[in-house]
PDB file of N, CA and C in Angstrom:
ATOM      1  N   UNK A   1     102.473 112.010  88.927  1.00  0.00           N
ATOM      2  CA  UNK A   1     101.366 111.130  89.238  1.00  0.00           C
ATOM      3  C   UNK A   1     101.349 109.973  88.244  1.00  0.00           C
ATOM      4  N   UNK A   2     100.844 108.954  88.713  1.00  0.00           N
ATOM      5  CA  UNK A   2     100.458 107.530  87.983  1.00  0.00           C
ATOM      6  C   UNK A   2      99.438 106.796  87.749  1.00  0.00           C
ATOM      7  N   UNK A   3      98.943 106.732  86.832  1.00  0.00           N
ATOM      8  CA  UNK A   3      97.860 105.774  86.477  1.00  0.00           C
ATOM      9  C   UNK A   3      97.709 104.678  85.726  1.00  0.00           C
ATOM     10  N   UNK A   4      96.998 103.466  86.317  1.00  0.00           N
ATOM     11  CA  UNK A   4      97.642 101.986  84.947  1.00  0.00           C
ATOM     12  C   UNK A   4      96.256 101.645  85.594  1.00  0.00           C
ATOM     13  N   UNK A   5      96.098 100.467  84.203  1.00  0.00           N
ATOM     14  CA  UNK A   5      94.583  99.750  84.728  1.00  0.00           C
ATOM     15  C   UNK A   5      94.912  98.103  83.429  1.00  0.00           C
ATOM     16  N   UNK A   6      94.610  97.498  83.958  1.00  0.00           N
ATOM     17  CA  UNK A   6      94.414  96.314  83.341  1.00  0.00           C
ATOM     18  C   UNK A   6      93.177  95.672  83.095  1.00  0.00           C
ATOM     19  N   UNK A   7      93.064  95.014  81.867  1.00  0.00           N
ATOM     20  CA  UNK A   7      92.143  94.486  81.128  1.00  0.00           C
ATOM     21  C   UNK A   7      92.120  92.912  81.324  1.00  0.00           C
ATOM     22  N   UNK A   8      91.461  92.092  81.220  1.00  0.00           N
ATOM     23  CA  UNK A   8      91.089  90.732  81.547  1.00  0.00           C
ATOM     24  C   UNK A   8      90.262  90.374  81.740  1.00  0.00           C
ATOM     25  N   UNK A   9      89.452  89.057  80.826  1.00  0.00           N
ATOM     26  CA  UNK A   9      88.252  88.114  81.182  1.00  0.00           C
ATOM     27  C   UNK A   9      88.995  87.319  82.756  1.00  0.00           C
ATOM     28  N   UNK A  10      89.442  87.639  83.672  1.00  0.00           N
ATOM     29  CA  UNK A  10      89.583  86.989  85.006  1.00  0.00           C
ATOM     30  C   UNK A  10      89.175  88.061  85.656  1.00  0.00           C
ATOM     31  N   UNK A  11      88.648  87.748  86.854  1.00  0.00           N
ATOM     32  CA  UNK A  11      88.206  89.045  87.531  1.00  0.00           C
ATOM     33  C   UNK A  11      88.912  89.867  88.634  1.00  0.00           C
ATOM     34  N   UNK A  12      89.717  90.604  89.127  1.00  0.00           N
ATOM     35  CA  UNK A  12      90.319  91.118  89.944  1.00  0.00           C
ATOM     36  C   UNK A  12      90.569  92.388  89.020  1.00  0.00           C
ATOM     37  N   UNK A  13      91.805  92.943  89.710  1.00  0.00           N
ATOM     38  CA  UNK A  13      92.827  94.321  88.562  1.00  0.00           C
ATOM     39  C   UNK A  13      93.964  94.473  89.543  1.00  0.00           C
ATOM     40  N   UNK A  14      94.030  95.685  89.048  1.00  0.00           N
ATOM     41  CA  UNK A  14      95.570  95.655  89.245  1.00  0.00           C
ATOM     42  C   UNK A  14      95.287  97.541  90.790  1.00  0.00           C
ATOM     43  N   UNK A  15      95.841  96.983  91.694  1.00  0.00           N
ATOM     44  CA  UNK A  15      95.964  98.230  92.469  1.00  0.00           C
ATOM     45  C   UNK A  15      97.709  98.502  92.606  1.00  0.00           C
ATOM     46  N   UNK A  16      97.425  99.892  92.780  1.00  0.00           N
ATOM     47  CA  UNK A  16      98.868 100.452  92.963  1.00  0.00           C
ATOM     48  C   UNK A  16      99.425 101.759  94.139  1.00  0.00           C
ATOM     49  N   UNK A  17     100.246 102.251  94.110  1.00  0.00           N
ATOM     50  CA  UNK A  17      99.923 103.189  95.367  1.00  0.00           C
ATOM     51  C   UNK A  17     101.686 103.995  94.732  1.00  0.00           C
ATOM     52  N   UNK A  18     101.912 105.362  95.324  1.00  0.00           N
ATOM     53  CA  UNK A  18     102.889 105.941  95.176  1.00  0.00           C
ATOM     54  C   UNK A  18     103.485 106.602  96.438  1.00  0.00           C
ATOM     55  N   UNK A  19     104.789 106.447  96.492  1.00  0.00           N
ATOM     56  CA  UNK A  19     104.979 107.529  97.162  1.00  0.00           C
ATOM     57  C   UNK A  19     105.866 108.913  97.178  1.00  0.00           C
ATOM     58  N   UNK A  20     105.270 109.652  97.256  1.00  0.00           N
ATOM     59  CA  UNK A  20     105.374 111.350  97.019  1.00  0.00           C
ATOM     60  C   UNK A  20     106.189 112.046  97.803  1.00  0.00           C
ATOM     61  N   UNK A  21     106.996 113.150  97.186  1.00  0.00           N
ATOM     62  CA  UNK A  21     108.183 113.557  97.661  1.00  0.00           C
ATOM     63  C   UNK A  21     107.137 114.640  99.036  1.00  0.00           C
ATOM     64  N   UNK A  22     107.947 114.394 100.255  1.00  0.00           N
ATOM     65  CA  UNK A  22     107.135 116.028 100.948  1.00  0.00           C
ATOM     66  C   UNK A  22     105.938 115.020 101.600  1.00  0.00           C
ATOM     67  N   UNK A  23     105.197 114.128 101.013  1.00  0.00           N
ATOM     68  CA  UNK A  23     104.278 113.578 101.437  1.00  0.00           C
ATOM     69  C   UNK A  23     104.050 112.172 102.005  1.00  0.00           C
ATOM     70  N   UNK A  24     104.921 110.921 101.717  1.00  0.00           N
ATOM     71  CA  UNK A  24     105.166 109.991 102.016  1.00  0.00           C
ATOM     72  C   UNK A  24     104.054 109.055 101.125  1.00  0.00           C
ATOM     73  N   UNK A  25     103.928 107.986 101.289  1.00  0.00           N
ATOM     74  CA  UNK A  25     103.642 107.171 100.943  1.00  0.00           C
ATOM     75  C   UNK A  25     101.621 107.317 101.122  1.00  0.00           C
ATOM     76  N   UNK A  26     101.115 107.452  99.710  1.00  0.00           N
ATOM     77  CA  UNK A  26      99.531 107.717  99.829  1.00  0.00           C
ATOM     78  C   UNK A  26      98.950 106.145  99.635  1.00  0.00           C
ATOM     79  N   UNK A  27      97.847 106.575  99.858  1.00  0.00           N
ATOM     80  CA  UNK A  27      96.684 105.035  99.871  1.00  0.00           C
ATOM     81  C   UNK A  27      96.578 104.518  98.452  1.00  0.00           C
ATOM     82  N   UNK A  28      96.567 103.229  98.368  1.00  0.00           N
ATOM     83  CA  UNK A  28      96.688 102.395  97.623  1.00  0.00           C
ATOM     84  C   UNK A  28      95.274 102.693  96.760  1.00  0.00           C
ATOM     85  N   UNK A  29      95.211 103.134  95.249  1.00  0.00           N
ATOM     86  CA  UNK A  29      94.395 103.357  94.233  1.00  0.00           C
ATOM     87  C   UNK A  29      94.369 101.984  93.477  1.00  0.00           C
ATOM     88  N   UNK A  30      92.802 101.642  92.392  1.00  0.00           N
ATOM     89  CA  UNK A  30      92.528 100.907  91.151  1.00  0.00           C
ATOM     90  C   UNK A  30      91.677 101.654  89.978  1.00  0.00           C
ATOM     91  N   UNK A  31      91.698 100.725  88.648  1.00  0.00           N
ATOM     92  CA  UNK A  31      91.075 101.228  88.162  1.00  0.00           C
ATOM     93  C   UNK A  31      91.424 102.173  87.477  1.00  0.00           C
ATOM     94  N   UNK A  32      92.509 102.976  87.456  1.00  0.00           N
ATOM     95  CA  UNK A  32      92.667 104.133  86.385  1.00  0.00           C
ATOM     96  C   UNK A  32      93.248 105.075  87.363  1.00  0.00           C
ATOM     97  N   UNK A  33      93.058 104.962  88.642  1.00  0.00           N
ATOM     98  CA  UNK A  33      92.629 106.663  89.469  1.00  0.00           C
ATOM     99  C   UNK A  33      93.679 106.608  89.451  1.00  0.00           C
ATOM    100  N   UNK A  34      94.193 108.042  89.409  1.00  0.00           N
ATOM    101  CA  UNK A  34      95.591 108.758  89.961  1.00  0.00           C
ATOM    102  C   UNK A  34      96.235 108.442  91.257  1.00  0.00           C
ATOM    103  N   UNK A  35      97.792 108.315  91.417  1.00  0.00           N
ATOM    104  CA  UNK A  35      98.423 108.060  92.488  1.00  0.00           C
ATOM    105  C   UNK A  35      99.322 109.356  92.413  1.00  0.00           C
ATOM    106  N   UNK A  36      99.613 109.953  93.631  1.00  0.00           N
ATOM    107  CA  UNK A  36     100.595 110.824  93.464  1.00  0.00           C
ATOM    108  C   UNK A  36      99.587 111.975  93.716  1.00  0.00           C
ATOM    109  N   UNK A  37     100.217 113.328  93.260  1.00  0.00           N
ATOM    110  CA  UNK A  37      99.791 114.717  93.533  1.00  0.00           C
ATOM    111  C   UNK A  37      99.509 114.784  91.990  1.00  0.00           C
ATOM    112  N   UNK A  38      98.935 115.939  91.495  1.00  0.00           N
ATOM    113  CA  UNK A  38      98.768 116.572  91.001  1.00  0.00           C
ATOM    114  C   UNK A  38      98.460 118.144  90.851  1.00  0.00           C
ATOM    115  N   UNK A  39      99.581 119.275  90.149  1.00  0.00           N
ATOM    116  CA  UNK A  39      99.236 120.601  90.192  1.00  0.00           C
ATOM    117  C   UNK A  39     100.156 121.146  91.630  1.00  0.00           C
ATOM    118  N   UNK A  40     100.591 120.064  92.225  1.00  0.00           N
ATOM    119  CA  UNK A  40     102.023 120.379  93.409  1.00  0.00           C
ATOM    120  C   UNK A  40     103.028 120.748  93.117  1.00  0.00           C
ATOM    121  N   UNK A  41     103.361 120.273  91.864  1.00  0.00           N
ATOM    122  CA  UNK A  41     104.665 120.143  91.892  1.00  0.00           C
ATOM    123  C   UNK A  41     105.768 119.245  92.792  1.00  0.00           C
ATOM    124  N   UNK A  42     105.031 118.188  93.269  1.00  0.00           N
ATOM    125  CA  UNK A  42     105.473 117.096  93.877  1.00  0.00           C
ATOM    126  C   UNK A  42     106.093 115.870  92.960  1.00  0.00           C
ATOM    127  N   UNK A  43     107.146 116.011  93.380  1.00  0.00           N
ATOM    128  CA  UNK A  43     107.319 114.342  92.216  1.00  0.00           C
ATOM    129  C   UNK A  43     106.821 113.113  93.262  1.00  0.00           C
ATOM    130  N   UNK A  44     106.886 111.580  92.257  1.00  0.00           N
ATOM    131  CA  UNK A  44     106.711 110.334  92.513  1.00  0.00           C
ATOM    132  C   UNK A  44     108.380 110.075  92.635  1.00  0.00           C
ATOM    133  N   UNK A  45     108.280 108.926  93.828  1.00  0.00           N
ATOM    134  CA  UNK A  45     109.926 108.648  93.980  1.00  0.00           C
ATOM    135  C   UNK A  45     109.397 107.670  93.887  1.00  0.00           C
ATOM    136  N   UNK A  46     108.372 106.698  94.037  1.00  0.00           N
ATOM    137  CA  UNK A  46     108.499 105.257  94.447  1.00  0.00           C
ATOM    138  C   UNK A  46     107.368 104.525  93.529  1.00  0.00           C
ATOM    139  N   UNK A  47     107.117 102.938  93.197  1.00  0.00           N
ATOM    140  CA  UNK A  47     105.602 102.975  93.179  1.00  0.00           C
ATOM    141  C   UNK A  47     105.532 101.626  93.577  1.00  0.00           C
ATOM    142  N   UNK A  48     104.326 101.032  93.975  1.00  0.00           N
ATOM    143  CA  UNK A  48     103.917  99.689  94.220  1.00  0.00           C
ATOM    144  C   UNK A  48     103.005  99.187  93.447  1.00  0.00           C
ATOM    145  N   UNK A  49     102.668  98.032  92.952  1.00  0.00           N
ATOM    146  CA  UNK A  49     102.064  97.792  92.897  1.00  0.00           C
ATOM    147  C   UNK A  49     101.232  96.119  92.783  1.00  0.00           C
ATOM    148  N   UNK A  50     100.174  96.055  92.615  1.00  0.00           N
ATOM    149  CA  UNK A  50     100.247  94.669  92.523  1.00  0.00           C
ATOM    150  C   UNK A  50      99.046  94.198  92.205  1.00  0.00           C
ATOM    151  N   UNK A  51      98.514  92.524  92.053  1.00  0.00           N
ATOM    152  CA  UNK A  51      97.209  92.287  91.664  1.00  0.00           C
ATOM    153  C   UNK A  51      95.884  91.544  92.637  1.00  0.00           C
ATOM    154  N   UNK A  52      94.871  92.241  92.371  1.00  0.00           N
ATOM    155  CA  UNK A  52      93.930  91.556  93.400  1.00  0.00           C
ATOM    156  C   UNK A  52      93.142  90.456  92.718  1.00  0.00           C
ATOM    157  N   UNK A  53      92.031  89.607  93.522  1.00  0.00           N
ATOM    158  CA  UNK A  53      91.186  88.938  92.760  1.00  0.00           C
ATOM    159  C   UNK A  53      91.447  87.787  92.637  1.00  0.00           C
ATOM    160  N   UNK A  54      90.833  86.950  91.341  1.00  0.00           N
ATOM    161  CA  UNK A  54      91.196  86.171  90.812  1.00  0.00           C
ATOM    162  C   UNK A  54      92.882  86.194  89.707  1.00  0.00           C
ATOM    163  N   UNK A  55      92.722  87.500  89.457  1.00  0.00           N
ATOM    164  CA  UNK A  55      94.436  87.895  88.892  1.00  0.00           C
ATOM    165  C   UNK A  55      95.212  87.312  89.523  1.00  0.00           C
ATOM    166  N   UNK A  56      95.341  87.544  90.591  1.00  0.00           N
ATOM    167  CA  UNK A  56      96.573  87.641  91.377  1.00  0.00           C
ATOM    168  C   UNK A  56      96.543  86.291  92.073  1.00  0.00           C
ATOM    169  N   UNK A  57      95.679  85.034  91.618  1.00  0.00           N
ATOM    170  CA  UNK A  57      95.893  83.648  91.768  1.00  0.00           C
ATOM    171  C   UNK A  57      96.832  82.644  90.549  1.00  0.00           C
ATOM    172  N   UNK A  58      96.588  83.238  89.414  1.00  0.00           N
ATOM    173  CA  UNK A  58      97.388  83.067  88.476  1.00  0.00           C
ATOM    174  C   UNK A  58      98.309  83.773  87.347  1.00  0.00           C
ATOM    175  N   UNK A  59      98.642  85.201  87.902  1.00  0.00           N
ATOM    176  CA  UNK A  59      99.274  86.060  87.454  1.00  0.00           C
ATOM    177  C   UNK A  59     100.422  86.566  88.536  1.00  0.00           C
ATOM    178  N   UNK A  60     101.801  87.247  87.910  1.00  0.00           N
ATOM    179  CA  UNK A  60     102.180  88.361  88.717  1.00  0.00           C
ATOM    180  C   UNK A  60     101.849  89.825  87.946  1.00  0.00           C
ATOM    181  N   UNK A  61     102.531  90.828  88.413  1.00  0.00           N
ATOM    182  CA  UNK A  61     102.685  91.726  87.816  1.00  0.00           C
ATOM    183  C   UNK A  61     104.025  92.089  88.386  1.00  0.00           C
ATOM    184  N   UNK A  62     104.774  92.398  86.675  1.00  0.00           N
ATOM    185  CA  UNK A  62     106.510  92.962  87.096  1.00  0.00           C
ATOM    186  C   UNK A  62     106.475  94.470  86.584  1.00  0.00           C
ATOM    187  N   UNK A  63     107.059  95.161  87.683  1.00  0.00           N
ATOM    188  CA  UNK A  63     107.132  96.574  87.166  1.00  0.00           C
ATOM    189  C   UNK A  63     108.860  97.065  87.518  1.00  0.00           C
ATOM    190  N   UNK A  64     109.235  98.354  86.701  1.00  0.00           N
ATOM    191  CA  UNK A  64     110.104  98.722  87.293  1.00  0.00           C
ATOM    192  C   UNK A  64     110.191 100.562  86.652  1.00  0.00           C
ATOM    193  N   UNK A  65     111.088 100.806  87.873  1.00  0.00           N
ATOM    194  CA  UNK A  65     110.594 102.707  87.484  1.00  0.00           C
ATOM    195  C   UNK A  65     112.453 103.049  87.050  1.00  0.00           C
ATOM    196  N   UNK A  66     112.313 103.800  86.109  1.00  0.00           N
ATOM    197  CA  UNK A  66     113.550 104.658  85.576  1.00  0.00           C
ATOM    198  C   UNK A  66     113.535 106.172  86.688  1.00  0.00           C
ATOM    199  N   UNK A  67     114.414 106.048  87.705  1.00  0.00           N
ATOM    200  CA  UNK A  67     114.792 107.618  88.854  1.00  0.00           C
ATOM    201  C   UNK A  67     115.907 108.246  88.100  1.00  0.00           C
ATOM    202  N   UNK A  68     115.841 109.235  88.357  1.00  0.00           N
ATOM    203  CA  UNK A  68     116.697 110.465  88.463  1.00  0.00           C
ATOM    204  C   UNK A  68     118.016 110.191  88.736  1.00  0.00           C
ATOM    205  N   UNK A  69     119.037 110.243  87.744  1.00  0.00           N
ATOM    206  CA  UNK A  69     120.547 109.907  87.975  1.00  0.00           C
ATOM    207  C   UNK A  69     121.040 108.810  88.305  1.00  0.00           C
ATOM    208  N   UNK A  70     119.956 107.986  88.269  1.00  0.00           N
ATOM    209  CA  UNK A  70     120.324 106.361  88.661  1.00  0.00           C
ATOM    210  C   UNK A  70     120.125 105.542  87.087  1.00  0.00           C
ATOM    211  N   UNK A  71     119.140 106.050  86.220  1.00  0.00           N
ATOM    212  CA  UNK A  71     118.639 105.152  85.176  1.00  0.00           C
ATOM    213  C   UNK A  71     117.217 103.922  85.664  1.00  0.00           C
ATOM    214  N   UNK A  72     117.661 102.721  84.681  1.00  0.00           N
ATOM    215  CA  UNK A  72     116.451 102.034  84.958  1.00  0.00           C
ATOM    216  C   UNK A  72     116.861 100.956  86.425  1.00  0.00           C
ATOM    217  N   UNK A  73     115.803 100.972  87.183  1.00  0.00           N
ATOM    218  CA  UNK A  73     116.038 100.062  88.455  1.00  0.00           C
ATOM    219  C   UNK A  73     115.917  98.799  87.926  1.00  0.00           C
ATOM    220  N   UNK A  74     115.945  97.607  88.865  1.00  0.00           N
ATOM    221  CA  UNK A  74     115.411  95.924  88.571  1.00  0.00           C
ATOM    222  C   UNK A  74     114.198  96.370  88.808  1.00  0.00           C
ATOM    223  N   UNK A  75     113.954  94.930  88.544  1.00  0.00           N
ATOM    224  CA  UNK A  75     112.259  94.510  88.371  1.00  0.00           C
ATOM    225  C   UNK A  75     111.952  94.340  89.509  1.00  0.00           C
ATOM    226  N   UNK A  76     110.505  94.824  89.725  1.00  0.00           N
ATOM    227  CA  UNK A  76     110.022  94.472  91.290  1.00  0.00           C
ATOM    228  C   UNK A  76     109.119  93.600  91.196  1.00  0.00           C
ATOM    229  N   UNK A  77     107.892  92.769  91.920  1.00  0.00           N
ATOM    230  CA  UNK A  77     106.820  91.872  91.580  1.00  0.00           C
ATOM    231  C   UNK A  77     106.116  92.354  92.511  1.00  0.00           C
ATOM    232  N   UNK A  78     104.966  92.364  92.298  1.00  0.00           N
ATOM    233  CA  UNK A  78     103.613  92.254  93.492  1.00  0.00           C
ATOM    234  C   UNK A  78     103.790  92.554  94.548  1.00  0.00           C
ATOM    235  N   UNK A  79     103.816  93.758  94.819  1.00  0.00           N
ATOM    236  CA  UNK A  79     103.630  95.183  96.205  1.00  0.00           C
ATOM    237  C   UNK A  79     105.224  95.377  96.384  1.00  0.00           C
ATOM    238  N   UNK A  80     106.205  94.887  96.117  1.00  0.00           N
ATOM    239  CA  UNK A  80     107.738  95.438  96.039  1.00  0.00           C
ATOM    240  C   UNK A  80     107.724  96.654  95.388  1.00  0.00           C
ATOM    241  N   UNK A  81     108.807  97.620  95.923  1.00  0.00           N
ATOM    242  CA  UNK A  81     108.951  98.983  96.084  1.00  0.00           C
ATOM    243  C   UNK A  81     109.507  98.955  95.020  1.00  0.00           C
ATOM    244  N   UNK A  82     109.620  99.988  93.071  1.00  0.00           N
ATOM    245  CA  UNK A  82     110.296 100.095  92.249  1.00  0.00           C
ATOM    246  C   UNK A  82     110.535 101.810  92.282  1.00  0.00           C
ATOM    247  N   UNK A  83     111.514 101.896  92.953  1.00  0.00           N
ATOM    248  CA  UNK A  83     111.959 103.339  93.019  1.00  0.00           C
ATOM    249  C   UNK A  83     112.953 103.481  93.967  1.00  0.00           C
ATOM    250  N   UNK A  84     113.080 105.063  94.897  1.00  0.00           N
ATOM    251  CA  UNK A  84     113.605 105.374  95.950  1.00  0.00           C
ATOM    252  C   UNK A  84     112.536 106.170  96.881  1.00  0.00           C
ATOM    253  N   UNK A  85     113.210 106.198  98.063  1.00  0.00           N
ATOM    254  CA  UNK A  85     112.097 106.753  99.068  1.00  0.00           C
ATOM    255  C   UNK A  85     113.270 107.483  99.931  1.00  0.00           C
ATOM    256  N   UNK A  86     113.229 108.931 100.140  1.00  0.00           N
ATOM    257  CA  UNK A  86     114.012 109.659 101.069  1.00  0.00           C
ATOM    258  C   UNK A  86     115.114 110.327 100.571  1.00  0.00           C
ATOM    259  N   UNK A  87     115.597 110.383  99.404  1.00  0.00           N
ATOM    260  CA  UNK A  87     115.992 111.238  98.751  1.00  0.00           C
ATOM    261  C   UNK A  87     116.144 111.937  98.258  1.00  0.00           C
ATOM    262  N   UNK A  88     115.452 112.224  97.368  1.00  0.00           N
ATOM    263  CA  UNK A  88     114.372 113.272  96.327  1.00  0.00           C
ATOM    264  C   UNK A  88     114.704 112.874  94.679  1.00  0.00           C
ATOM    265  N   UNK A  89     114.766 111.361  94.771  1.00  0.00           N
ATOM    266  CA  UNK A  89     115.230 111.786  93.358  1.00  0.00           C
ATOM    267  C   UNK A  89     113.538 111.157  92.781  1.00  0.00           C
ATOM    268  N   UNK A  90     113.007 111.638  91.484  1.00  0.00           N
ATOM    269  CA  UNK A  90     111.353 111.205  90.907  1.00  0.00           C
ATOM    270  C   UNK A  90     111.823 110.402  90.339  1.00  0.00           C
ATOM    271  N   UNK A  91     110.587 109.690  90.625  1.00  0.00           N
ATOM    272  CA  UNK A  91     110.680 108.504  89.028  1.00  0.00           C
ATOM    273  C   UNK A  91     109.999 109.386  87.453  1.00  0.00           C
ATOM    274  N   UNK A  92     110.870 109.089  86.907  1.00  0.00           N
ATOM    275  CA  UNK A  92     110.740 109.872  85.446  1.00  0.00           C
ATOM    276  C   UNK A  92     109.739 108.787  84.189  1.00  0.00           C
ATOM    277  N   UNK A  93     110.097 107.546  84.129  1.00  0.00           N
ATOM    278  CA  UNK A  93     109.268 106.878  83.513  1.00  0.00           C
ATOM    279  C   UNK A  93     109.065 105.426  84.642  1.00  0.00           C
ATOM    280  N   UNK A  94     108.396 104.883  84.059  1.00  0.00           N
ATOM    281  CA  UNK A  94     107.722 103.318  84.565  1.00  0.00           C
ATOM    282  C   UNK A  94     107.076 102.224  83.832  1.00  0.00           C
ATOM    283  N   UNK A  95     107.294 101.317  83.808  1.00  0.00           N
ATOM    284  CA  UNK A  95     106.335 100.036  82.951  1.00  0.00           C
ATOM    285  C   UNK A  95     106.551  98.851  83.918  1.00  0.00           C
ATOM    286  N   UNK A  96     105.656  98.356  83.349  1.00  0.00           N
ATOM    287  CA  UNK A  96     105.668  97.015  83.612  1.00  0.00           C
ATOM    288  C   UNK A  96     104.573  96.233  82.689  1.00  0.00           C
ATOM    289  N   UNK A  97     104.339  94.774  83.255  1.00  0.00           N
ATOM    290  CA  UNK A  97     103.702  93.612  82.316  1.00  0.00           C
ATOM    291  C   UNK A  97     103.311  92.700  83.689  1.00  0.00           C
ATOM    292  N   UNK A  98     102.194  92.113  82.964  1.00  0.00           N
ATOM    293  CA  UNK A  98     101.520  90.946  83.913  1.00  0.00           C
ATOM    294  C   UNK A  98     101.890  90.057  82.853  1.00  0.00           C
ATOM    295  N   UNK A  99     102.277  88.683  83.671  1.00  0.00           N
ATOM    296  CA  UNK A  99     102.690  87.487  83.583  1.00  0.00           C
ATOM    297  C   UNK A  99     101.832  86.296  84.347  1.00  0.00           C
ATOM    298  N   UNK A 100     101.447  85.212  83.422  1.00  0.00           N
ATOM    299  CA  UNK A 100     101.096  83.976  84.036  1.00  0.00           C
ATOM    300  C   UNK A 100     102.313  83.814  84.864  1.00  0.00           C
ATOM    301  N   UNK A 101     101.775  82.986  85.843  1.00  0.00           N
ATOM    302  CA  UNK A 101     102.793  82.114  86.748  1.00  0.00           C
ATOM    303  C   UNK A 101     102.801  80.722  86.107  1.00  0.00           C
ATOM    304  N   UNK A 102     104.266  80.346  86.124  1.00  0.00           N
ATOM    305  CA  UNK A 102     104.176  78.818  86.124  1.00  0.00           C
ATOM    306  C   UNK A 102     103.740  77.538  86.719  1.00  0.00           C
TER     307      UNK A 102
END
């Protein structure tokens, strides 16, 4: 499971969504809340995410997820998929950063 939340005097945040091995792709979470299963034993293969609001008029957000036997993926931006979907391999770690736009 995954959780991220962003801080900023602009007003929007950051939503994200996962998708889960066995389960497919769940509803898009903010704010902190959990994406993914928890206590399943389900891994995360995938994640999205991106920014709402006023954020997401002068920001991106770049993320990218480290899978299973692959290492670290490229960078994805704003609702692009950073993982795999249909394989089974989890994403093991993840980061990313919000960026002004030029």
């Amino acid at each position: 499971a995954i959780a991220a939340e962003v801080s900023s005097p602009v007003s929007g945040g950051l939503s994200y969504s996962a998708h889960v091995s066995g389960v497919g792709w769940q509803d898009e979470v903010s704010g902190g809340a959990v994406a993914g299963t928890t206590g399943q034993g389900r891994a995360v293969e995938c994640v999205k995410m991106r920014l709402a609001g006023g954020l997401s008029e002068y920001y991106d957000v770049w993320y990218r997820a480290y899978v299973q036997d692959y290492g670290w993926l490229g960078w994805a931006k704003d609702g692009a998929r950073a993982g795999t979907t249909g394989i089974g391999y989890r994403v093991e770690s993840h980061g990313g950063r919000v960026q002004r736009r030029c």
